[in-house]
Protein backbone atom coordinates (compact mmCIF):
# COMPACT_ATOMS: atom_id res chain seq x y z
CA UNK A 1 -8.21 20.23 1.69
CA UNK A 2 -5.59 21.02 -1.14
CA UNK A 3 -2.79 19.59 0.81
CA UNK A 4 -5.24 16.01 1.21
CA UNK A 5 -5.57 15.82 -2.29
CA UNK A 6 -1.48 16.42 -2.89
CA UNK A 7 -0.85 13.76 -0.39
CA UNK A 8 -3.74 11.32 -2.28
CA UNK A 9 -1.71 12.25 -5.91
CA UNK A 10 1.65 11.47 -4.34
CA UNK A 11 0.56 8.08 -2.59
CA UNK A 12 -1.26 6.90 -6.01
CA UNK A 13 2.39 8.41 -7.71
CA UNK A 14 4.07 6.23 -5.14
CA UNK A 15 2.42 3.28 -6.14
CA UNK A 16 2.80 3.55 -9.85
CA UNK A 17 6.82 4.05 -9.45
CA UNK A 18 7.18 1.11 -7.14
CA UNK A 19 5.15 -0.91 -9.63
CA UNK A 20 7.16 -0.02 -12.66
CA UNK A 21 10.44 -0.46 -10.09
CA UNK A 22 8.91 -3.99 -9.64
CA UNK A 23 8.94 -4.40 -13.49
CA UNK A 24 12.00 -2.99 -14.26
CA UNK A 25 13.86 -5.54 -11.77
CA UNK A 26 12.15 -7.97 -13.87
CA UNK A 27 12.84 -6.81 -17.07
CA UNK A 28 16.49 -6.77 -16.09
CA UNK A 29 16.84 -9.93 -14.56
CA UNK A 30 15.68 -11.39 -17.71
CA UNK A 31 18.01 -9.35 -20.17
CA UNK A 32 21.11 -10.22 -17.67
CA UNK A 33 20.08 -14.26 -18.49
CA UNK A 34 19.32 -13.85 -21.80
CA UNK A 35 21.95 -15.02 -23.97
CA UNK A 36 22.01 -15.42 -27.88
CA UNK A 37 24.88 -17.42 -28.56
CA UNK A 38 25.10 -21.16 -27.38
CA UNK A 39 28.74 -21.22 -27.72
CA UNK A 40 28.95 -23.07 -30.59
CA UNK A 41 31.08 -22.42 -33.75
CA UNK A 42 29.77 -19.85 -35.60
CA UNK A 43 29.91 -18.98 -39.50
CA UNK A 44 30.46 -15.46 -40.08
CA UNK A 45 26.94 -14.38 -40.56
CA UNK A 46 25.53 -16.10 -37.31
CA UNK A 47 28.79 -14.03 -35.08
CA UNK A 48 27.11 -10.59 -36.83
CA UNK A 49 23.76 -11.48 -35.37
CA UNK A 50 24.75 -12.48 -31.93
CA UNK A 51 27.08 -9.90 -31.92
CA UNK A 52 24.56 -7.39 -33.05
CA UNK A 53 22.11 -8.96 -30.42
CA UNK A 54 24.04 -8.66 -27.79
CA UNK A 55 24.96 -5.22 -28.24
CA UNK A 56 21.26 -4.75 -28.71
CA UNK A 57 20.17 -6.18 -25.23
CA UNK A 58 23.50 -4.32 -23.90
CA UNK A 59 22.20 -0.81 -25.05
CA UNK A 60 18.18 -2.32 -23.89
CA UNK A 61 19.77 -2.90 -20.72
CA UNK A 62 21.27 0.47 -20.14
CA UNK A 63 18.09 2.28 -20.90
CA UNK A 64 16.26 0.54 -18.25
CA UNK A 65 18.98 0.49 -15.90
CA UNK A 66 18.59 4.09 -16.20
CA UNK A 67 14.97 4.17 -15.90
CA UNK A 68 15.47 1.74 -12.98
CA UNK A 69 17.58 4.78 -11.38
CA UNK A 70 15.34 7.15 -11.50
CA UNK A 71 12.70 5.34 -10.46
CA UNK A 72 14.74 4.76 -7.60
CA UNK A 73 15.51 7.93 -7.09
CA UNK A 74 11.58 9.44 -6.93
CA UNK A 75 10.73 6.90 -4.50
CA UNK A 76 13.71 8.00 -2.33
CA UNK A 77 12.53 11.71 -2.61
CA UNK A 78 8.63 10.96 -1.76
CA UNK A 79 10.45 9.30 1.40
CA UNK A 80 12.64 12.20 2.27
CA UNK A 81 9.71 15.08 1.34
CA UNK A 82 11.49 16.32 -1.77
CA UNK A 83 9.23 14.44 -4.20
CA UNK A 84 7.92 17.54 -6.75
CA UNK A 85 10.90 19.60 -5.81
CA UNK A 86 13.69 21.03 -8.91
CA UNK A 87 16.85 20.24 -7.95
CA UNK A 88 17.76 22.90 -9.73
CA UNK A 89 15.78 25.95 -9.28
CA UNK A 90 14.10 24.48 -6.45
CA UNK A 91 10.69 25.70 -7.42
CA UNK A 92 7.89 22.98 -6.87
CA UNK A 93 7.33 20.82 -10.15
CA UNK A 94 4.26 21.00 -11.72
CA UNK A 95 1.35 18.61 -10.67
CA UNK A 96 0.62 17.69 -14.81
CA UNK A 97 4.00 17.17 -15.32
CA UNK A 98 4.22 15.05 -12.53
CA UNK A 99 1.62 12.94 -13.23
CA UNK A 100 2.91 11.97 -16.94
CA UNK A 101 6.89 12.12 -15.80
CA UNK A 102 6.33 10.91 -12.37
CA UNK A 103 10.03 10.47 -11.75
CA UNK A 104 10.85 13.56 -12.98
CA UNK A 105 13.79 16.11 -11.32
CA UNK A 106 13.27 19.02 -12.87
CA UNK A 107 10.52 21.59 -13.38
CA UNK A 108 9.81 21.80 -17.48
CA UNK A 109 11.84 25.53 -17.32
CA UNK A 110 14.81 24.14 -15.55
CA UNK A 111 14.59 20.74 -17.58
CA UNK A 112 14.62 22.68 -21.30
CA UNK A 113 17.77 24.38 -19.78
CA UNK A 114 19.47 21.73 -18.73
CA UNK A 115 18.89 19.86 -22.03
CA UNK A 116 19.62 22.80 -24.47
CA UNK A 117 23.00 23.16 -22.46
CA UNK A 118 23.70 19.36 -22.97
CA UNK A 119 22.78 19.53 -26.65
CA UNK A 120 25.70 22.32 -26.74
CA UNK A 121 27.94 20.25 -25.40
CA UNK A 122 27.51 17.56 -28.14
């Protein structure tokens, strides 16, 4: 009965990443078209702005790219039976954490780790 109930959580998992994928491939289309210059002459002020615009949408972009990745990345693991699985430790990732992170890599031990060791780097 347990292992029902896993499979239920993953497919209902599986269903909110492919959703958010969906989104995200939106999202991005639209900040790839986007543009917030016209190509007109510019005064000095209005080049800040678009310059500061675009390097908002640039940095906007990234971030969901990145999201867009790991989203990716989940749905490829439910697919290959490694959804829930640390790629570190290898332990099985916990069901709560799961449900709030669903495209999560790492158990929360193995994920405090890994980001102490990259705040050490910086």
């Amino acid at each position: 009965m347990v292992r029902k109930e896993r499979i239920k959580e993953i497919g209902e998992i599986k269903e909110e990443l492919f959703t958010r994928k969906q989104e995200l491939e939106e999202i991005l289309i639209q900040l790839y078209k986007e543009k917030f210059s016209d190509g007109q002459v510019q005064d000095f002020g209005d080049q800040a702005i678009s310059s500061t615009m675009e390097s908002l949408r640039a940095s906007l972009q990234d971030s969901r790219l990145e999201e867009y990745n790991r989203v990716v990345g989940a749905l490829a693991m439910i697919a290959d039976g490694t959804y829930g699985i640390c790629i570190d430790c290898h332990g099985s990732i916990s069901e709560k954490r799961l449900k709030s992170y669903p495209n999560a890599i790492r158990c929360i031990v193995c994920q405090e780790a890994y980001e102490e060791e990259q705040g050490e780097r910086f």
